[in-house]
N, C-alpha and C. Protein backbone atom coordinates (compact mmCIF):
# COMPACT_ATOMS: atom_id res chain seq x y z
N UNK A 1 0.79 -1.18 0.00
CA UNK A 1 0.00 0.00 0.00
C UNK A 1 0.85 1.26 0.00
N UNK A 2 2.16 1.32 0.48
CA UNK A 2 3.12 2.36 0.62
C UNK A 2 3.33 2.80 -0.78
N UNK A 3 3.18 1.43 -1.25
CA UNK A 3 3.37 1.77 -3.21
C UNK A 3 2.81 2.13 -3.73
N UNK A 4 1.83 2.07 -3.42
CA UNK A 4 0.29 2.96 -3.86
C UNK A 4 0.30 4.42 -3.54
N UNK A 5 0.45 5.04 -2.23
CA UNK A 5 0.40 5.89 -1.84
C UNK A 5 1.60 6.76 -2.50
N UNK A 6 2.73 6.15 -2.84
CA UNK A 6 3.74 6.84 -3.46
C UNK A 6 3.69 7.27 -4.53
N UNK A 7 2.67 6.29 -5.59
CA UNK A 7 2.75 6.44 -7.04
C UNK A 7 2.36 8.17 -7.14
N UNK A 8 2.95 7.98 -8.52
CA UNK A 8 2.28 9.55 -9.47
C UNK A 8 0.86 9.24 -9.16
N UNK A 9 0.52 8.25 -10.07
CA UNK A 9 -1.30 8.92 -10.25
C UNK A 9 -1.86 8.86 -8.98
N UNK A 10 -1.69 8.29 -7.41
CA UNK A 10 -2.12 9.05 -6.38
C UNK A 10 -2.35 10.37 -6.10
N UNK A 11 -0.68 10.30 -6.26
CA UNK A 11 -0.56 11.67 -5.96
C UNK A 11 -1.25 13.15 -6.96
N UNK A 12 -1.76 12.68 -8.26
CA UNK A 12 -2.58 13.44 -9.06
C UNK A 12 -3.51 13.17 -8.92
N UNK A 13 -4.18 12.14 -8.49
CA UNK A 13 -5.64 12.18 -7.83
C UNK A 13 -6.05 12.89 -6.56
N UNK A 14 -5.03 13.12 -5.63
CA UNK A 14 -5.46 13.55 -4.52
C UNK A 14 -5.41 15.13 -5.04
N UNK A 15 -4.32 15.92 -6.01
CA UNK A 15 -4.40 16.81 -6.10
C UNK A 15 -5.14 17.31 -6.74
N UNK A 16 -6.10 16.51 -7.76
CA UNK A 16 -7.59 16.92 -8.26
C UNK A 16 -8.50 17.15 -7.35
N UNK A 17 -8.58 15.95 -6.26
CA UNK A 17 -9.79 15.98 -5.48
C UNK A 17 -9.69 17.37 -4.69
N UNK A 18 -7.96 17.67 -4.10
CA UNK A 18 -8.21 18.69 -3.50
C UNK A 18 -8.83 19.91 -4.20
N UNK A 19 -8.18 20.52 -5.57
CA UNK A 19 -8.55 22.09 -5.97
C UNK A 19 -9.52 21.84 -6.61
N UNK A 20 -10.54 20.82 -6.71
CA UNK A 20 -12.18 20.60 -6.97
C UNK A 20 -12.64 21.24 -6.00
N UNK A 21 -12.02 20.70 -4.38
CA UNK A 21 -13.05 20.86 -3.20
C UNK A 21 -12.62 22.27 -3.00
N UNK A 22 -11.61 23.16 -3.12
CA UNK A 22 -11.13 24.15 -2.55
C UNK A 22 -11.61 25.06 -3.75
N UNK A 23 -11.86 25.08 -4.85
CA UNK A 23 -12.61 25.63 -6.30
C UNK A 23 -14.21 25.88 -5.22
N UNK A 24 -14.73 24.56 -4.74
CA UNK A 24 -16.13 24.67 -4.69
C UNK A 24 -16.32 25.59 -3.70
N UNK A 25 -15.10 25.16 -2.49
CA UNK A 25 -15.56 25.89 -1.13
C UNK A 25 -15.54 27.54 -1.33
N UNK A 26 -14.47 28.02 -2.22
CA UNK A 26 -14.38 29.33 -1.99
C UNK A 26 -15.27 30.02 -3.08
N UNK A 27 -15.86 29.71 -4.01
CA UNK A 27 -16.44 29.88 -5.16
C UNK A 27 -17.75 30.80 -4.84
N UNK A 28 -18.08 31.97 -5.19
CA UNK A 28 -18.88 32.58 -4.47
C UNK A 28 -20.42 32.17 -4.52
N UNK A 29 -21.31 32.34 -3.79
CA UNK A 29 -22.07 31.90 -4.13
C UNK A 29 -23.35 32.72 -4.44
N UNK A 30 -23.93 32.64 -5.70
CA UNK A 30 -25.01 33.99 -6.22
C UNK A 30 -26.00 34.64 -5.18
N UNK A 31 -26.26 35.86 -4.86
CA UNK A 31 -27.33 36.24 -4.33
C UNK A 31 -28.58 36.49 -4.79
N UNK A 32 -29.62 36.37 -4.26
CA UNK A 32 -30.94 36.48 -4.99
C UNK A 32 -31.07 38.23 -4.62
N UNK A 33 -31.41 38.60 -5.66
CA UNK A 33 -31.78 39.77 -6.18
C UNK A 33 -33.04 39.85 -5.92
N UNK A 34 -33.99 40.71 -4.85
CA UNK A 34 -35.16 40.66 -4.48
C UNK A 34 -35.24 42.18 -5.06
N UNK A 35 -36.52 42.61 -5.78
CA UNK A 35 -37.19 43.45 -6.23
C UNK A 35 -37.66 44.27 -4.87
N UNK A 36 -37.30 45.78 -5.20
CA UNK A 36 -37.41 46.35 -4.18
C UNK A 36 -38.76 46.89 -3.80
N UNK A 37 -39.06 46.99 -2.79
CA UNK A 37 -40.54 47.20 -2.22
C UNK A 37 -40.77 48.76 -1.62
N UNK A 38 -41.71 48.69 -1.58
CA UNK A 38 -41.98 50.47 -1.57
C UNK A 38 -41.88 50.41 0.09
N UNK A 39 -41.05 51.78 -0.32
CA UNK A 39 -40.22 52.29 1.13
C UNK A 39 -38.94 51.57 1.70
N UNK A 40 -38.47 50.79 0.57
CA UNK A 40 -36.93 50.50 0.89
C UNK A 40 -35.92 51.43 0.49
N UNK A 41 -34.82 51.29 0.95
CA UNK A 41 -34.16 52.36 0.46
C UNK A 41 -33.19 51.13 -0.90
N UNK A 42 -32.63 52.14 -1.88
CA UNK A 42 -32.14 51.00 -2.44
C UNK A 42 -30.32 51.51 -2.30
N UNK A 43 -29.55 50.71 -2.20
CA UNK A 43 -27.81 51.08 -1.89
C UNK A 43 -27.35 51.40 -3.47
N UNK A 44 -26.61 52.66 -3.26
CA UNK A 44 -26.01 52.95 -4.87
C UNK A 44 -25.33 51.95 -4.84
N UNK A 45 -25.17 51.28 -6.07
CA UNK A 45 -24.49 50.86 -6.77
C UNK A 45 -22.50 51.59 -7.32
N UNK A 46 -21.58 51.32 -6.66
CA UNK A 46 -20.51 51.58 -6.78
C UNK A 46 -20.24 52.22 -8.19
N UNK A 47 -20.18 53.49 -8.15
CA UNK A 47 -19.45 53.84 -9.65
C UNK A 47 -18.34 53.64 -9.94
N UNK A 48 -17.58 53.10 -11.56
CA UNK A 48 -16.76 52.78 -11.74
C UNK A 48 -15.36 53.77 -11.27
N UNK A 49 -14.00 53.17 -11.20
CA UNK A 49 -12.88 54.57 -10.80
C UNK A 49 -12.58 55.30 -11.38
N UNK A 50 -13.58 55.50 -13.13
CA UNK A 50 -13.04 57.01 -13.66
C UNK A 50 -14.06 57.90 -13.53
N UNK A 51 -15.08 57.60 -12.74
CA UNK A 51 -15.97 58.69 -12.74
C UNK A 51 -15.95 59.07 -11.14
N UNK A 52 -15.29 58.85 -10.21
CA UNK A 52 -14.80 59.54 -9.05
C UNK A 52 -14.27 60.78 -9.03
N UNK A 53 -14.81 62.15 -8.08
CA UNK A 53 -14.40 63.20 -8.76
C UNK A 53 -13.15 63.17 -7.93
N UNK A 54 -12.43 64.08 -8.75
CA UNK A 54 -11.04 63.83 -7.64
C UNK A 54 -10.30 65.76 -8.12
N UNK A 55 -10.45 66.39 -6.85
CA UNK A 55 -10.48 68.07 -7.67
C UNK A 55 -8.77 68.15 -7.83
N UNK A 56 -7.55 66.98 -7.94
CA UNK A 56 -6.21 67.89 -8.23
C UNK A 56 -6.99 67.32 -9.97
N UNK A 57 -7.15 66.43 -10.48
CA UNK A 57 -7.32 66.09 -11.70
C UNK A 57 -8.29 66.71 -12.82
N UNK A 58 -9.43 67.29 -11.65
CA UNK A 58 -10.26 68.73 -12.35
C UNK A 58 -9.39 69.65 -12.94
N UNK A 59 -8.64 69.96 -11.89
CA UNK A 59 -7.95 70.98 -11.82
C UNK A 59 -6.77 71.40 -12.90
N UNK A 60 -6.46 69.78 -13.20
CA UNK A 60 -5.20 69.68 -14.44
C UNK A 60 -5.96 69.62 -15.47
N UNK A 61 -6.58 68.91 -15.67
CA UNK A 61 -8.22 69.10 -16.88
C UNK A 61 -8.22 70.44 -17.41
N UNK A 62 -8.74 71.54 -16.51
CA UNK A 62 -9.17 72.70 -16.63
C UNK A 62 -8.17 73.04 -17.06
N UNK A 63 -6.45 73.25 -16.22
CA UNK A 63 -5.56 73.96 -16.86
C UNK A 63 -5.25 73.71 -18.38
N UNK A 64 -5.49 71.88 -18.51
CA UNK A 64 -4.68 71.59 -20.06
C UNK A 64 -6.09 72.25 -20.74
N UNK A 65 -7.47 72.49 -20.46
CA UNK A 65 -8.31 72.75 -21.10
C UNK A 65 -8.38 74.56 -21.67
N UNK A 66 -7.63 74.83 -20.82
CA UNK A 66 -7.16 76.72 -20.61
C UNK A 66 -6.42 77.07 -21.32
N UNK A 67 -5.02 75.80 -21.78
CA UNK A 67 -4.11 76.08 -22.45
C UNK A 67 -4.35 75.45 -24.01
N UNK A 68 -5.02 75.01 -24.18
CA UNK A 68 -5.83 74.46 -25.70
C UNK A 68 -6.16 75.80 -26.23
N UNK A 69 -7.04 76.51 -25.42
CA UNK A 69 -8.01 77.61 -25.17
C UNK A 69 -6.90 78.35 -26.08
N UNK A 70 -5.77 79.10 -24.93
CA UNK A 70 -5.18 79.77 -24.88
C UNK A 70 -4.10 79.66 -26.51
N UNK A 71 -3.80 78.19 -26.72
CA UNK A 71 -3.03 78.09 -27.73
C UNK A 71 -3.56 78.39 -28.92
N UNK A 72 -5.11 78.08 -29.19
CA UNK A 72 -6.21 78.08 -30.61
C UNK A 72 -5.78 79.67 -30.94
N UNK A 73 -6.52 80.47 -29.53
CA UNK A 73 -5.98 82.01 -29.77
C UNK A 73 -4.71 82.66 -29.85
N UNK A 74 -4.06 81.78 -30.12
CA UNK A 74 -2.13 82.48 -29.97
C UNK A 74 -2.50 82.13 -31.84
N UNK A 75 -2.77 81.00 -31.83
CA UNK A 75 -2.67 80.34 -33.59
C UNK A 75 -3.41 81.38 -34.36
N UNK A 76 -4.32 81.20 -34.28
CA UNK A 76 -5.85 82.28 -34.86
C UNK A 76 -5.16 83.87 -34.90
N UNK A 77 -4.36 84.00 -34.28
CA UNK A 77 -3.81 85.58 -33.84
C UNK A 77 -2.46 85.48 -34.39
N UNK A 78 -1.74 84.41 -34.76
CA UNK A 78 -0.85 83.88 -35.55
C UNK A 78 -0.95 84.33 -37.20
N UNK A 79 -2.18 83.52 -37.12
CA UNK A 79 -2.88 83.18 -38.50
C UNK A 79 -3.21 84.71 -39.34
N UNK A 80 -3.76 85.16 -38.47
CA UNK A 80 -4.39 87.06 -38.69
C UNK A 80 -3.16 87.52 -38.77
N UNK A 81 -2.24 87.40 -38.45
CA UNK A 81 -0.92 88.13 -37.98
C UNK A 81 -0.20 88.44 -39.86
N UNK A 82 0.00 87.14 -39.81
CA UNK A 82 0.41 86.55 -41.27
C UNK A 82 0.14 86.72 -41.93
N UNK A 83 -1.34 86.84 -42.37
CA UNK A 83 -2.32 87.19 -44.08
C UNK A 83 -2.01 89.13 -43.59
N UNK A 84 -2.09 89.32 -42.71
CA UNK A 84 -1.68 90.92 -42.70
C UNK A 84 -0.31 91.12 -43.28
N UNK A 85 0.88 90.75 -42.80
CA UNK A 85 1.97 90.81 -42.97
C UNK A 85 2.01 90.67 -44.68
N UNK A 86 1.39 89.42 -45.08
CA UNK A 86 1.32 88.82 -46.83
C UNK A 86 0.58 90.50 -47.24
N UNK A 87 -0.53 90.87 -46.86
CA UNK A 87 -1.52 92.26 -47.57
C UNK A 87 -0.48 92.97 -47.72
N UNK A 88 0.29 93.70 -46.38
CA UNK A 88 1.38 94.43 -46.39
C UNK A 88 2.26 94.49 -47.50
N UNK A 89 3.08 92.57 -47.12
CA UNK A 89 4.34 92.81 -48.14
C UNK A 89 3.37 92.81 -49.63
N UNK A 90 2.44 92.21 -49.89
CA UNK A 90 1.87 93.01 -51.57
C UNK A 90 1.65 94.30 -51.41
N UNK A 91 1.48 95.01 -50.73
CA UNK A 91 0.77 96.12 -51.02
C UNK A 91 2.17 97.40 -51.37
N UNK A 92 3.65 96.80 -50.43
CA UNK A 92 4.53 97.55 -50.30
C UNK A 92 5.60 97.02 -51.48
N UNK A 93 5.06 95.70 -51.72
CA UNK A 93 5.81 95.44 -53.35
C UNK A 93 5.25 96.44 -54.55
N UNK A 94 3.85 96.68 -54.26
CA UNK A 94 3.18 96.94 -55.36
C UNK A 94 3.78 98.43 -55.33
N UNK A 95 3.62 98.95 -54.07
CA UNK A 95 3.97 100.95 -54.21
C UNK A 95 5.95 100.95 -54.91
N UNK A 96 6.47 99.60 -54.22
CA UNK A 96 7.91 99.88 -54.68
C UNK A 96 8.11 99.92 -56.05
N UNK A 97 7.18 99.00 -56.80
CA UNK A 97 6.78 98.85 -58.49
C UNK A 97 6.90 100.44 -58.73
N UNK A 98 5.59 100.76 -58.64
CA UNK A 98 4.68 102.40 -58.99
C UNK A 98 6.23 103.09 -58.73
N UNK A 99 6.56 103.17 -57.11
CA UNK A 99 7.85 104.02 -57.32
C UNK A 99 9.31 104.15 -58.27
N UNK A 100 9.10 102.33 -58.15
CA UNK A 100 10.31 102.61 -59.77
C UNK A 100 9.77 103.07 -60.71
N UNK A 101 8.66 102.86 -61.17
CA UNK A 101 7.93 103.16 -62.58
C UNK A 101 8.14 104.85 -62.61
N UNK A 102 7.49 105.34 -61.43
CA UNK A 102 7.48 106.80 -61.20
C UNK A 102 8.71 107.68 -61.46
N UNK A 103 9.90 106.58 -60.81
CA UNK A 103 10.99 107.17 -60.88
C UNK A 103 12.13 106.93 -62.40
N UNK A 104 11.38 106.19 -63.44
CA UNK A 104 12.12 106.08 -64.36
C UNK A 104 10.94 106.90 -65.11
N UNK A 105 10.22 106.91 -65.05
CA UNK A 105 9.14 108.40 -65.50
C UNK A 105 10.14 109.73 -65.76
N UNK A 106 10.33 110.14 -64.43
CA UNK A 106 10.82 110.70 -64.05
C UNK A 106 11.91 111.68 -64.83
N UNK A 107 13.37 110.35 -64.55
CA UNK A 107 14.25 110.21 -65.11
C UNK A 107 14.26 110.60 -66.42
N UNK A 108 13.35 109.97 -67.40
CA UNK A 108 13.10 110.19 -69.02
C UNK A 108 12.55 111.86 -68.99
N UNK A 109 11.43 111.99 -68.31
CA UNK A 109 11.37 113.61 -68.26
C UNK A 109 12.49 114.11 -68.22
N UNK A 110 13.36 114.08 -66.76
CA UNK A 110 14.54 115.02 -66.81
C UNK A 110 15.06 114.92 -67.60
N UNK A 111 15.61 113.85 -68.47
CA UNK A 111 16.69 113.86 -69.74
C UNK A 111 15.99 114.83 -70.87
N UNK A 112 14.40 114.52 -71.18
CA UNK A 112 13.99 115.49 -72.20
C UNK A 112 14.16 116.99 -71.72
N UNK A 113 13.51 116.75 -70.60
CA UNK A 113 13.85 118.21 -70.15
C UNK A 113 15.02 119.46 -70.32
N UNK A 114 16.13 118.62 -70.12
CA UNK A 114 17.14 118.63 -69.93
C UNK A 114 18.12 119.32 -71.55
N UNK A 115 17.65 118.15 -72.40
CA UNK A 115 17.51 118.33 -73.43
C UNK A 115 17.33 119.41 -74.13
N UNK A 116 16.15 119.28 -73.92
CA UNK A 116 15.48 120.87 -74.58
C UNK A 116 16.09 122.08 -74.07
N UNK A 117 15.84 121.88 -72.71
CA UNK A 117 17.12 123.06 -72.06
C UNK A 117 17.99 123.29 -73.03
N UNK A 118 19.23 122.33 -73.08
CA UNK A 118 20.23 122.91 -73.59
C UNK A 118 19.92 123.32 -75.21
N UNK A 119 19.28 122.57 -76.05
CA UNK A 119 18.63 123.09 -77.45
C UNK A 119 18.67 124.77 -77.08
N UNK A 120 17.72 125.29 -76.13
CA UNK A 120 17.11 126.60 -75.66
C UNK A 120 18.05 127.42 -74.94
N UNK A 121 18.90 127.01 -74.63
CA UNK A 121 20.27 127.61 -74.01
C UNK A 121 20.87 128.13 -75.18
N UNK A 122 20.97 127.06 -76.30
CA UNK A 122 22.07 127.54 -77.50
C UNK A 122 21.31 128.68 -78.04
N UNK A 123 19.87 128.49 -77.97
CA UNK A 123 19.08 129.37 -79.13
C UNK A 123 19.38 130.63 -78.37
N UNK A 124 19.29 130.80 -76.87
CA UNK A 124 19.10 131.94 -76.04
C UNK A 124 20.61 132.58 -76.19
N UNK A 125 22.00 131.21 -76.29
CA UNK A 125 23.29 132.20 -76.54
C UNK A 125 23.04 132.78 -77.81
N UNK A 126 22.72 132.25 -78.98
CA UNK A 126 22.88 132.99 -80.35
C UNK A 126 22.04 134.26 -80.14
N UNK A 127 21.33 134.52 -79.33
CA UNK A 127 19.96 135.46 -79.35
C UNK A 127 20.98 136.95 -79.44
N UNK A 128 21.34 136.50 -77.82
CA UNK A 128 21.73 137.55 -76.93
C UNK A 128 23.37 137.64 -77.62
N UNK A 129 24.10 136.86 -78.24
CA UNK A 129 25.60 137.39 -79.11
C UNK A 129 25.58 137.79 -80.39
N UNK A 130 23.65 138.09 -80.68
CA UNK A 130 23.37 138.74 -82.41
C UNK A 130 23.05 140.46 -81.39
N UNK A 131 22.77 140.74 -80.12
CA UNK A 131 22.56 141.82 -79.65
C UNK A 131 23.38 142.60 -79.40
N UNK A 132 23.14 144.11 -79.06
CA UNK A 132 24.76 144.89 -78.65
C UNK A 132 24.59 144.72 -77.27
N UNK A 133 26.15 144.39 -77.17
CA UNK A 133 26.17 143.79 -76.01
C UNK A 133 26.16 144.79 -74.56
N UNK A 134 25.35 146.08 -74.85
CA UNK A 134 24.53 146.81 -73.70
C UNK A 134 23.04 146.10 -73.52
N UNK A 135 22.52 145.37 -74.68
CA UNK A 135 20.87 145.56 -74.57
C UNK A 135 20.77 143.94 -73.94
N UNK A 136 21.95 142.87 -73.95
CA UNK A 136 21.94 141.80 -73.68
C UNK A 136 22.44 141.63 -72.13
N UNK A 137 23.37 142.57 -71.61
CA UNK A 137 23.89 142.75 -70.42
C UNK A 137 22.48 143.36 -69.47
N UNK A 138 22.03 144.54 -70.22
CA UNK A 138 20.68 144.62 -69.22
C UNK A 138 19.56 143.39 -69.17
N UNK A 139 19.35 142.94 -70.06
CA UNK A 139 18.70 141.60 -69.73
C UNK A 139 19.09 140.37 -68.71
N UNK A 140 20.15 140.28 -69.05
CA UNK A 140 21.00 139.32 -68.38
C UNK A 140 21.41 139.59 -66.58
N UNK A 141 21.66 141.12 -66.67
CA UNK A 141 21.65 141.19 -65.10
C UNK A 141 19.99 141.02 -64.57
N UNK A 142 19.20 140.81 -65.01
CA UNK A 142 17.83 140.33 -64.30
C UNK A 142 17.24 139.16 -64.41
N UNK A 143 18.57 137.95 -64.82
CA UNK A 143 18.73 136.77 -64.66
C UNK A 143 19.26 136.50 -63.34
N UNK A 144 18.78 134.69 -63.47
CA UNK A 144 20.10 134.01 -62.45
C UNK A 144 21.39 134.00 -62.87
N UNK A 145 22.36 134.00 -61.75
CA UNK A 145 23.67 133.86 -62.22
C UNK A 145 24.02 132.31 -62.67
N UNK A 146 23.05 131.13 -62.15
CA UNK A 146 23.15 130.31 -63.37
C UNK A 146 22.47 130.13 -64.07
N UNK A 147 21.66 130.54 -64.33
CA UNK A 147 21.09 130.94 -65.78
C UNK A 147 21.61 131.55 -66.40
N UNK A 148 22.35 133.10 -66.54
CA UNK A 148 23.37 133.41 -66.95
C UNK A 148 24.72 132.71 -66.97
N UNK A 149 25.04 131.27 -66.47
CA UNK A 149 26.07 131.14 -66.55
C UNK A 149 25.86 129.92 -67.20
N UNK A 150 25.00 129.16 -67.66
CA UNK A 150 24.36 128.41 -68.42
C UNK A 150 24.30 128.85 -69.95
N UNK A 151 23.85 129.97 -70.12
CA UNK A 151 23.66 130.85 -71.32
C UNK A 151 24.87 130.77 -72.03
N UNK A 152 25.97 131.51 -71.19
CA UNK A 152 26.79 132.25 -71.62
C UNK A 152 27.92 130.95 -72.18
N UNK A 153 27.32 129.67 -71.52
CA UNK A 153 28.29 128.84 -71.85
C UNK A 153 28.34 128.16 -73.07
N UNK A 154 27.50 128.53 -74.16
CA UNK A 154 26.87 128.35 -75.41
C UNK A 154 27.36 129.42 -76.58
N UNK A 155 27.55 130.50 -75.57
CA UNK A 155 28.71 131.49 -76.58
C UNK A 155 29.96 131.48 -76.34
N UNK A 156 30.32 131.86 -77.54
CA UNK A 156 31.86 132.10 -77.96
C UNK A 156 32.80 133.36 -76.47
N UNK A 157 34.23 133.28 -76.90
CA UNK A 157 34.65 134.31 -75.89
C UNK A 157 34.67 135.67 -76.67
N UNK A 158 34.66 135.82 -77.53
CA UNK A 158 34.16 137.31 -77.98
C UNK A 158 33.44 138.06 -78.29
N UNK A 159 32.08 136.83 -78.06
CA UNK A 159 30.37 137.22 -77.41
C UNK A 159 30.22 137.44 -76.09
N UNK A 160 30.91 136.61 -75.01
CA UNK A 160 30.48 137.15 -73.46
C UNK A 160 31.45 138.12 -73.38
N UNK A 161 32.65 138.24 -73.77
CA UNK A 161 33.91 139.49 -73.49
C UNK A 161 32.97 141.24 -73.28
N UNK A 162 32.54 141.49 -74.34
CA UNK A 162 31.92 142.67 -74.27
C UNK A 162 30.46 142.75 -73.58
N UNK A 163 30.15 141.56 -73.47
CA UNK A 163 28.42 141.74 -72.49
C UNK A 163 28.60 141.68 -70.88
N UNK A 164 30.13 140.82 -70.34
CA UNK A 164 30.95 140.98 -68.98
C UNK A 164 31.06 142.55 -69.01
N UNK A 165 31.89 143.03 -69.79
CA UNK A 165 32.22 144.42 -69.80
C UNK A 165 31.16 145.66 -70.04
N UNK A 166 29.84 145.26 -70.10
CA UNK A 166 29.00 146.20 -70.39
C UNK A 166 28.47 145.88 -68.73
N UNK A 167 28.11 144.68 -68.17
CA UNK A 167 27.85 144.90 -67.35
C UNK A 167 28.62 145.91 -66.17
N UNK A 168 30.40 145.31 -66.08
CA UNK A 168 30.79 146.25 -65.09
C UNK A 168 30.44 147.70 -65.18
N UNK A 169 29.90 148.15 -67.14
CA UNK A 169 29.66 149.66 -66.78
C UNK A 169 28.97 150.33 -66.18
N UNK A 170 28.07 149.25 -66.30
CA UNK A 170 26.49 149.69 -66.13
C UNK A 170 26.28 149.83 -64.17
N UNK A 171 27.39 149.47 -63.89
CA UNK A 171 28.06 149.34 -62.29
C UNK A 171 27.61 147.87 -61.35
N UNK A 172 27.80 146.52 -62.28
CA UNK A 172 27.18 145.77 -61.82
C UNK A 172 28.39 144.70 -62.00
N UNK A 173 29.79 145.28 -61.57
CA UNK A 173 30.97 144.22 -61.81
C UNK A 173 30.99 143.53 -60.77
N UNK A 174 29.97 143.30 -59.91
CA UNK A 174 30.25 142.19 -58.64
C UNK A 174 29.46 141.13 -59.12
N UNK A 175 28.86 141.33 -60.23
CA UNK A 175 27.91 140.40 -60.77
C UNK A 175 28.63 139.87 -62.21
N UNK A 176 29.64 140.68 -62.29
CA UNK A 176 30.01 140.48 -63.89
C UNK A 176 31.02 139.30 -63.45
N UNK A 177 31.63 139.99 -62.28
CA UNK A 177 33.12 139.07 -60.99
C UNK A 177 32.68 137.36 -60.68
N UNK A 178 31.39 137.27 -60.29
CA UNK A 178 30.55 136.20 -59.84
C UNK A 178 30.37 135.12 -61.11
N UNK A 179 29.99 136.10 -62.41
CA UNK A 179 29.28 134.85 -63.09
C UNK A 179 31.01 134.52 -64.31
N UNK A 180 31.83 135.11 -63.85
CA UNK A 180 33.07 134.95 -64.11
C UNK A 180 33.83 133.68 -63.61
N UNK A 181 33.88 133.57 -62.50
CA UNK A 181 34.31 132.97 -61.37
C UNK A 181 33.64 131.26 -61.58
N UNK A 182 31.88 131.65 -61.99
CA UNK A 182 32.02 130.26 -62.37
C UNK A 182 31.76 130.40 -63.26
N UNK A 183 32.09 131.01 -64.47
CA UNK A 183 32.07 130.40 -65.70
C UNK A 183 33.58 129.85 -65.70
N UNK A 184 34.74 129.93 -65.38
CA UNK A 184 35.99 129.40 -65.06
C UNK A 184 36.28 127.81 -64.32
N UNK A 185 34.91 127.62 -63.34
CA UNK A 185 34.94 126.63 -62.38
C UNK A 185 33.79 125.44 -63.35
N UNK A 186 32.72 125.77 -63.58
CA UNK A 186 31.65 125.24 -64.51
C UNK A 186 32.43 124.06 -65.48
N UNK A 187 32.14 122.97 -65.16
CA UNK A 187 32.05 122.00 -66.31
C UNK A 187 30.68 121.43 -66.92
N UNK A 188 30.41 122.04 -67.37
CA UNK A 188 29.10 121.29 -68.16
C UNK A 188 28.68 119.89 -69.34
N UNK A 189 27.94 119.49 -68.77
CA UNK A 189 28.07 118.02 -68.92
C UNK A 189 26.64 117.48 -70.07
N UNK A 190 26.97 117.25 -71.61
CA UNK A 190 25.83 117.08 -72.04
C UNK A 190 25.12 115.55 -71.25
N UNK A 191 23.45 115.31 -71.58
CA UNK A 191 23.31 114.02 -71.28
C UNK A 191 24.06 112.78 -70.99
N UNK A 192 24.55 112.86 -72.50
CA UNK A 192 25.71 111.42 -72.84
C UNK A 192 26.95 111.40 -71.95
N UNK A 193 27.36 112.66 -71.10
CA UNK A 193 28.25 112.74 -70.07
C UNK A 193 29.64 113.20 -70.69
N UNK A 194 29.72 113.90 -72.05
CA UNK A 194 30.36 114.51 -72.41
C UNK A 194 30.35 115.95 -72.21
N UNK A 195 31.72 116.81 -71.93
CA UNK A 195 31.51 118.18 -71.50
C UNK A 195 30.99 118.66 -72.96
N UNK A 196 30.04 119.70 -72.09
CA UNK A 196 29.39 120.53 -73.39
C UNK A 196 30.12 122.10 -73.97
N UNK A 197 30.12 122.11 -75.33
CA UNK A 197 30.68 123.07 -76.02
C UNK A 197 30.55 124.28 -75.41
């Protein structure tokens, strides 16, 4: 019988019989659910553990919920920020356009301008070196001295010689001295950037 008691399959029989009986004993056993009768009270029912309020976890809720908040309006104010900045840089591309345009406008005026000037300079030296050079000196002193010195730079030296010298007669040699001074200093420069005759 010792041999018996020793074998394996004893010993796996007894250890069935036991965690059968120890399965049954502890195994809970159902309650009857009686329908409740008027004027019982009935016991809540345990709510599950994520719906327990718990106020540090409100509290982090609310903040990450503040900073969502807070971030949408940083973006949105981002966003506005940007299509302004884009209106801007078109709007300040577009005036820099107009201003070059304006300013090579410009430019082409002054050259005609400029132009014609000097055309009207030559016509104004031949005018005033077909005159005696008293009736061209009184004209001329009720010029600018560069305008007169513009003029004069279109005539010859033995056209301004006697209209300088009519002026000092006429007692106006601080003016005759002046437009002297720079007609000596004066380089005049056609368009093309050649000095002019």
């Amino acid at each position: 019988m010792i041999r018996f008691l020793q074998s394996h399959g004893f010993a796996a029989f007894v250890g069935l019989v036991l965690y059968v009986g120890v399965t049954a004993w502890l195994w809970p056993m159902p309650q009857r659910i009686e329908p409740p009768t008027i004027g019982s009270k009935i016991r809540p029912v345990p709510a599950p553990s994520w719906e327990y309020v718990n106020p540090e976890v409100d509290q982090l809720v609310a903040e990450l919920q503040s900073a969502r908040t807070a971030l949408r309006d940083r973006e949105r104010d981002l966003n506005e920020l940007a299509a302004r900045l884009e209106a801007e840089r078109l709007e300040l591309h577009s005036v820099t356009q107009n201003v070059h345009r304006l300013q090579l406008e410009l430019d082409q005026t002054f050259l005609r301008v400029r132009e014609e000037e000097m055309a009207n300079l030559k016509k104004l030296g031949r005018v005033y070196a077909k005159m005696s050079p008293e009736g061209a000196a009184g004209i001329l002193k009720e010029l600018e001295e560069a305008t007169v010195v513009k003029i004069m730079l279109f005539m010859k030296e033995n056209e301004t010689a006697p209209i300088l010298e009519s002026l000092s007669g006429m007692g106006h040699s601080d003016l005759a001295a002046a437009i002297s001074e720079r007609l000596r200093v004066v380089v005049y420069r056609t368009p093309e950037g050649k000095p002019g005759a």
